[in-house]
Protein backbone atom coordinates (compact mmCIF):
# COMPACT_ATOMS: atom_id res chain seq x y z
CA UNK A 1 -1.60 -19.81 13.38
CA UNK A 2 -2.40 -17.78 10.11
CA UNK A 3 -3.51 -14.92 12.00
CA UNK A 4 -0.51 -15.13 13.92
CA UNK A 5 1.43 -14.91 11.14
CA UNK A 6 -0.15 -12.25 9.18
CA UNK A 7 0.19 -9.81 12.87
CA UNK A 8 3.49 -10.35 12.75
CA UNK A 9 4.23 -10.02 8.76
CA UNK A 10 2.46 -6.63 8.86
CA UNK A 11 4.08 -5.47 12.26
CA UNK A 12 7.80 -6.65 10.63
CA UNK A 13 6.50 -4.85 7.51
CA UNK A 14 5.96 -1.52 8.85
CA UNK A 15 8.45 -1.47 11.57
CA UNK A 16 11.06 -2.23 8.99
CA UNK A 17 10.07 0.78 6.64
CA UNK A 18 8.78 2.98 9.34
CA UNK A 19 9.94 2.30 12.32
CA UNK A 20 10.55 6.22 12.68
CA UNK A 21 7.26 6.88 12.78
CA UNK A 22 5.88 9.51 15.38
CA UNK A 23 2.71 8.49 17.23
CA UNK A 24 -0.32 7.87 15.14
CA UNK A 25 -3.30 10.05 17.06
CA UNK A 26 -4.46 13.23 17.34
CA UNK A 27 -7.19 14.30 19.90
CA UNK A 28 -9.91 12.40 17.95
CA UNK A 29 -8.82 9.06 17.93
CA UNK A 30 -6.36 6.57 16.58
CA UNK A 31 -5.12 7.11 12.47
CA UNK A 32 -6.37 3.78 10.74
CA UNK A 33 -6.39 2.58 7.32
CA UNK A 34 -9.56 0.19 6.71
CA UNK A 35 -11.24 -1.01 3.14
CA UNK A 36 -14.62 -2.14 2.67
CA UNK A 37 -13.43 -4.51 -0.31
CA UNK A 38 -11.97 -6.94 2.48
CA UNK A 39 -11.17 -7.31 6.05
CA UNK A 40 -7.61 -6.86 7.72
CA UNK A 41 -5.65 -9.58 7.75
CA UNK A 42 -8.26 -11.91 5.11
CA UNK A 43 -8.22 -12.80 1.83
CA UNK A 44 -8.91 -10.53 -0.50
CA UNK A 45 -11.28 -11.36 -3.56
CA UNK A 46 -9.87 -12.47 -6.97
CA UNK A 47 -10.89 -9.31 -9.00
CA UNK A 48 -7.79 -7.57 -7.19
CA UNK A 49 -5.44 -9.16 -8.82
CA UNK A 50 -3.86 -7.87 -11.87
CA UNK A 51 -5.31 -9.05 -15.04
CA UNK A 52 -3.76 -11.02 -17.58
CA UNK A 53 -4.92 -8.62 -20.27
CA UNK A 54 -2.65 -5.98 -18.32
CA UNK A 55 0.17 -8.20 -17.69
CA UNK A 56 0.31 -10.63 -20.92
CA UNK A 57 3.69 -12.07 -19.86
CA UNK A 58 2.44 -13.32 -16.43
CA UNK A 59 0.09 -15.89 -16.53
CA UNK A 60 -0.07 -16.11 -13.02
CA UNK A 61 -2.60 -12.50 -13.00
CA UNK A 62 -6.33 -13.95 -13.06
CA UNK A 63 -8.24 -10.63 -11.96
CA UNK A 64 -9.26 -7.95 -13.54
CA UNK A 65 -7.29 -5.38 -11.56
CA UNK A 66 -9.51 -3.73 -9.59
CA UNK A 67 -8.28 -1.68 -6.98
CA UNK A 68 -9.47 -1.93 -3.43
CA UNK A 69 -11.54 0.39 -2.00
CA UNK A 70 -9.51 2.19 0.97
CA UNK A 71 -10.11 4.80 3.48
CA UNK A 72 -8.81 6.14 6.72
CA UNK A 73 -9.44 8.92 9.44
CA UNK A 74 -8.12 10.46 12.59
CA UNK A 75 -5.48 11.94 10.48
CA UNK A 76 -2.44 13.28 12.74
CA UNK A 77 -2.29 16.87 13.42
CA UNK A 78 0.34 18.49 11.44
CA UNK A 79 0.10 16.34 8.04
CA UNK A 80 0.41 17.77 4.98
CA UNK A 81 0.42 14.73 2.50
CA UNK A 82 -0.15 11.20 2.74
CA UNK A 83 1.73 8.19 1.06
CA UNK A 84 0.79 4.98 -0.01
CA UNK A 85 2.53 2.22 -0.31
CA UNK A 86 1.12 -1.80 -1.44
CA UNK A 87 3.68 -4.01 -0.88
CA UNK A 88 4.38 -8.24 -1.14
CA UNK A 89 7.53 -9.04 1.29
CA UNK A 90 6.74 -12.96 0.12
CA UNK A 91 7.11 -11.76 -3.65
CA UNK A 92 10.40 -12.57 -5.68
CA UNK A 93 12.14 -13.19 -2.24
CA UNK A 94 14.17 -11.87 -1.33
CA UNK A 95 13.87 -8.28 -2.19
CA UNK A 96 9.41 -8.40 -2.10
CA UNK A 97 7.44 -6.49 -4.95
CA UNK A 98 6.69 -2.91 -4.97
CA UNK A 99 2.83 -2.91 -5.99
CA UNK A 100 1.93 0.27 -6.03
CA UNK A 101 3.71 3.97 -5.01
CA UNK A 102 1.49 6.88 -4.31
CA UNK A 103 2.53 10.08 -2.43
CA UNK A 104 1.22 13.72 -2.56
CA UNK A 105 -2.66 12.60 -1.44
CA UNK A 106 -4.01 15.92 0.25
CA UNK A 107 -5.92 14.71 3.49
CA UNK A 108 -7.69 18.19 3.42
CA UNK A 109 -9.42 17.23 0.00
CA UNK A 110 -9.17 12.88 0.09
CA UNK A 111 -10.35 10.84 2.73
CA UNK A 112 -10.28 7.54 0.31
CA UNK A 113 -10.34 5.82 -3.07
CA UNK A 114 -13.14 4.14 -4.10
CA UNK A 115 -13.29 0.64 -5.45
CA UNK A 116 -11.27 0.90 -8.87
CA UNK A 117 -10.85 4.48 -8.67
CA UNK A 118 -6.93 3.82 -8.59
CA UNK A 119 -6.37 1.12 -11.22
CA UNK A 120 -5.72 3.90 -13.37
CA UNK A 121 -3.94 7.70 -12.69
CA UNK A 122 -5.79 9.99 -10.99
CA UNK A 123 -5.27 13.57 -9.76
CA UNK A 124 -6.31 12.88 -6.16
CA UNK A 125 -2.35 11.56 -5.81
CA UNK A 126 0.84 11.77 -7.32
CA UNK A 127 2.38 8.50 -8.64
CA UNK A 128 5.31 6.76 -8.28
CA UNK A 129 6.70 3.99 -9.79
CA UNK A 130 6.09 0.35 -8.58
CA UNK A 131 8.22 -2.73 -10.05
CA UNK A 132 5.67 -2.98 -12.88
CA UNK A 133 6.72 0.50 -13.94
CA UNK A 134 3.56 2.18 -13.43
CA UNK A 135 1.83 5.00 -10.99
CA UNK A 136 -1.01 3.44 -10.06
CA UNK A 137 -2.37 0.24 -8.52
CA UNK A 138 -0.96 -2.49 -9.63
CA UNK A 139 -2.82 -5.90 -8.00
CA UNK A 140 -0.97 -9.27 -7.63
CA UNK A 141 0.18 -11.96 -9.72
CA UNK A 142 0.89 -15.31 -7.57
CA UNK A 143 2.66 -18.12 -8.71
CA UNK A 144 0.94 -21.30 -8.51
CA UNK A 145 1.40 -23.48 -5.33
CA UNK A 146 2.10 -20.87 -2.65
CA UNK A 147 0.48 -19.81 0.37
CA UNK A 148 -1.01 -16.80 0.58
CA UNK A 149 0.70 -13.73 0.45
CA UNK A 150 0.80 -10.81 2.69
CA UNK A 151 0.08 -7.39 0.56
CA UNK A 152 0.88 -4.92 3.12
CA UNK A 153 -0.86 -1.26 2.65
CA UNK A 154 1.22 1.52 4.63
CA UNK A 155 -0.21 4.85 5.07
CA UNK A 156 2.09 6.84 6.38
CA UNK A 157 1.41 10.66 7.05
CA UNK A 158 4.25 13.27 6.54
CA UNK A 159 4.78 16.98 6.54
CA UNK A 160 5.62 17.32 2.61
CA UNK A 161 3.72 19.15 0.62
CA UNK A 162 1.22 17.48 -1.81
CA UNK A 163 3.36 19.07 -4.30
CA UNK A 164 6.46 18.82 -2.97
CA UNK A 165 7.90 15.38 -4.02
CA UNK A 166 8.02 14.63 -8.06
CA UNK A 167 6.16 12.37 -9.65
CA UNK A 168 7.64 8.76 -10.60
CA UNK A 169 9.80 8.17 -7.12
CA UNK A 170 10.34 4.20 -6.57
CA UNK A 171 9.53 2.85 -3.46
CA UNK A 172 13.16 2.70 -2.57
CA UNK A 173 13.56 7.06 -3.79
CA UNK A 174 10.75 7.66 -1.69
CA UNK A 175 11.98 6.29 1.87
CA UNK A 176 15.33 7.78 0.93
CA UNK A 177 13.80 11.30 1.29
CA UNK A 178 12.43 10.65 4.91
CA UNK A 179 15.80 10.58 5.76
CA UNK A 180 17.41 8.53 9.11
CA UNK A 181 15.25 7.25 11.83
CA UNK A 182 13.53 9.05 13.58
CA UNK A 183 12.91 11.40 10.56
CA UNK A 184 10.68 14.52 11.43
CA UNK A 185 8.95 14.98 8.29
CA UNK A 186 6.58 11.30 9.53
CA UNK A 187 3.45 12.00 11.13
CA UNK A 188 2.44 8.60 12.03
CA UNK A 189 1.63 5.45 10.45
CA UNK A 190 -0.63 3.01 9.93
CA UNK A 191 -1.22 -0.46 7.57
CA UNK A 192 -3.40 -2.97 7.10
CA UNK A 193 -2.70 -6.57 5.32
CA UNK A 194 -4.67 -8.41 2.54
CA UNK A 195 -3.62 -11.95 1.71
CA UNK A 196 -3.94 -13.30 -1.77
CA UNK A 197 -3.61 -16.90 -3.20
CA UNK A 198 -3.76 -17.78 -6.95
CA UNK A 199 -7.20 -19.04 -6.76
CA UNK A 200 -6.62 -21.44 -9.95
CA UNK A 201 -4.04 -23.54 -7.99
CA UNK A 202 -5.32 -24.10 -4.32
């Protein structure tokens, strides 16, 4: 039943955001998003979350922010830039949390991010601005008593320029510029989901 439900939180996730896209292959294979740090749709481990040294208003962060590791391949033909967007739908419902906003990542020079290598800013992509106010990763905060929630990761290849698009763009400024369904500047997509559960309150 949990699987179930994850399937179908990351399909309405995407298909919500990006149901524009363009198909997601080239001649090599199918464009995926995969980490090493945990397995699509499963939990992901508790140094992830944000840390309460980070967030010292939210008790609810027990990690130590450390940012996934994440790659992909089979990049479509045409891109130019990638975005990448972490997102909780469950999070302060009914609007979800903006984690993380990332745009600008060259897929000539960056195939991935290495565990932690986004907890801070880096040059290997420009950053926007998630609900935390911040450019880079940003890892989650659960209340206490919930189920898990579904952090969506959407890669989404486009034909902008890794310089194009100015840094700082919220989640909400950055769809805006792909314009109306079917918008010609998106590549093809792809996502995978982590779940996350405030380990302290089971």
């Amino acid at each position: 039943m949990l699987a179930k439900r994850v399937c179908l939180c990351a399909a309405a996730a995407t298909a919500l955001v990006f149901s524009f896209a363009a198909t997601s292959a080239n001649a090599a294979g199918l464009f995926t998003l995969a980490s090493k740090t945990f397995a699509d749709g499963h939990m992901m481990p508790k140094k992830v979350a944000n840390s309460h040294a980070i967030m010292a208003t939210n008790p609810n962060c027990v990690g130590d922010n450390v940012s996934p590791e994440l790659h992909w391949s089979n990049v479509p033909d045409g891109t130019k830039s990638l975005v990448l967007l972490m997102f909780d739908p469950e999070g302060r419902a009914p609007f979800g949390v903006s984690h993380w906003v990332a745009y600008g990542i060259d897929p000539a020079k960056v195939t991935g991010f290495a565990e932690g290598a986004t907890s801070k800013d880096s040059d290997q992509y420009v950053g926007g601005k998630s609900l935390m106010g911040v450019g880079h990763y940003s890892g989650p905060c659960t209340p206490p008593g919930q189920t898990p929630h579904h952090y969506t990761f959407t890669l989404i290849a486009t034909d902008f320029a890794p310089t194009e698009l100015p840094p700082g763009l919220t989640r909400e400024d950055l769809t805006a510029k792909f314009g109306s369904p079917p918008s010609p500047h998106v590549k093809g997509v792809t996502g995978l989901v982590g779940l996350f559960v405030n380990p302290w309150h089971k």
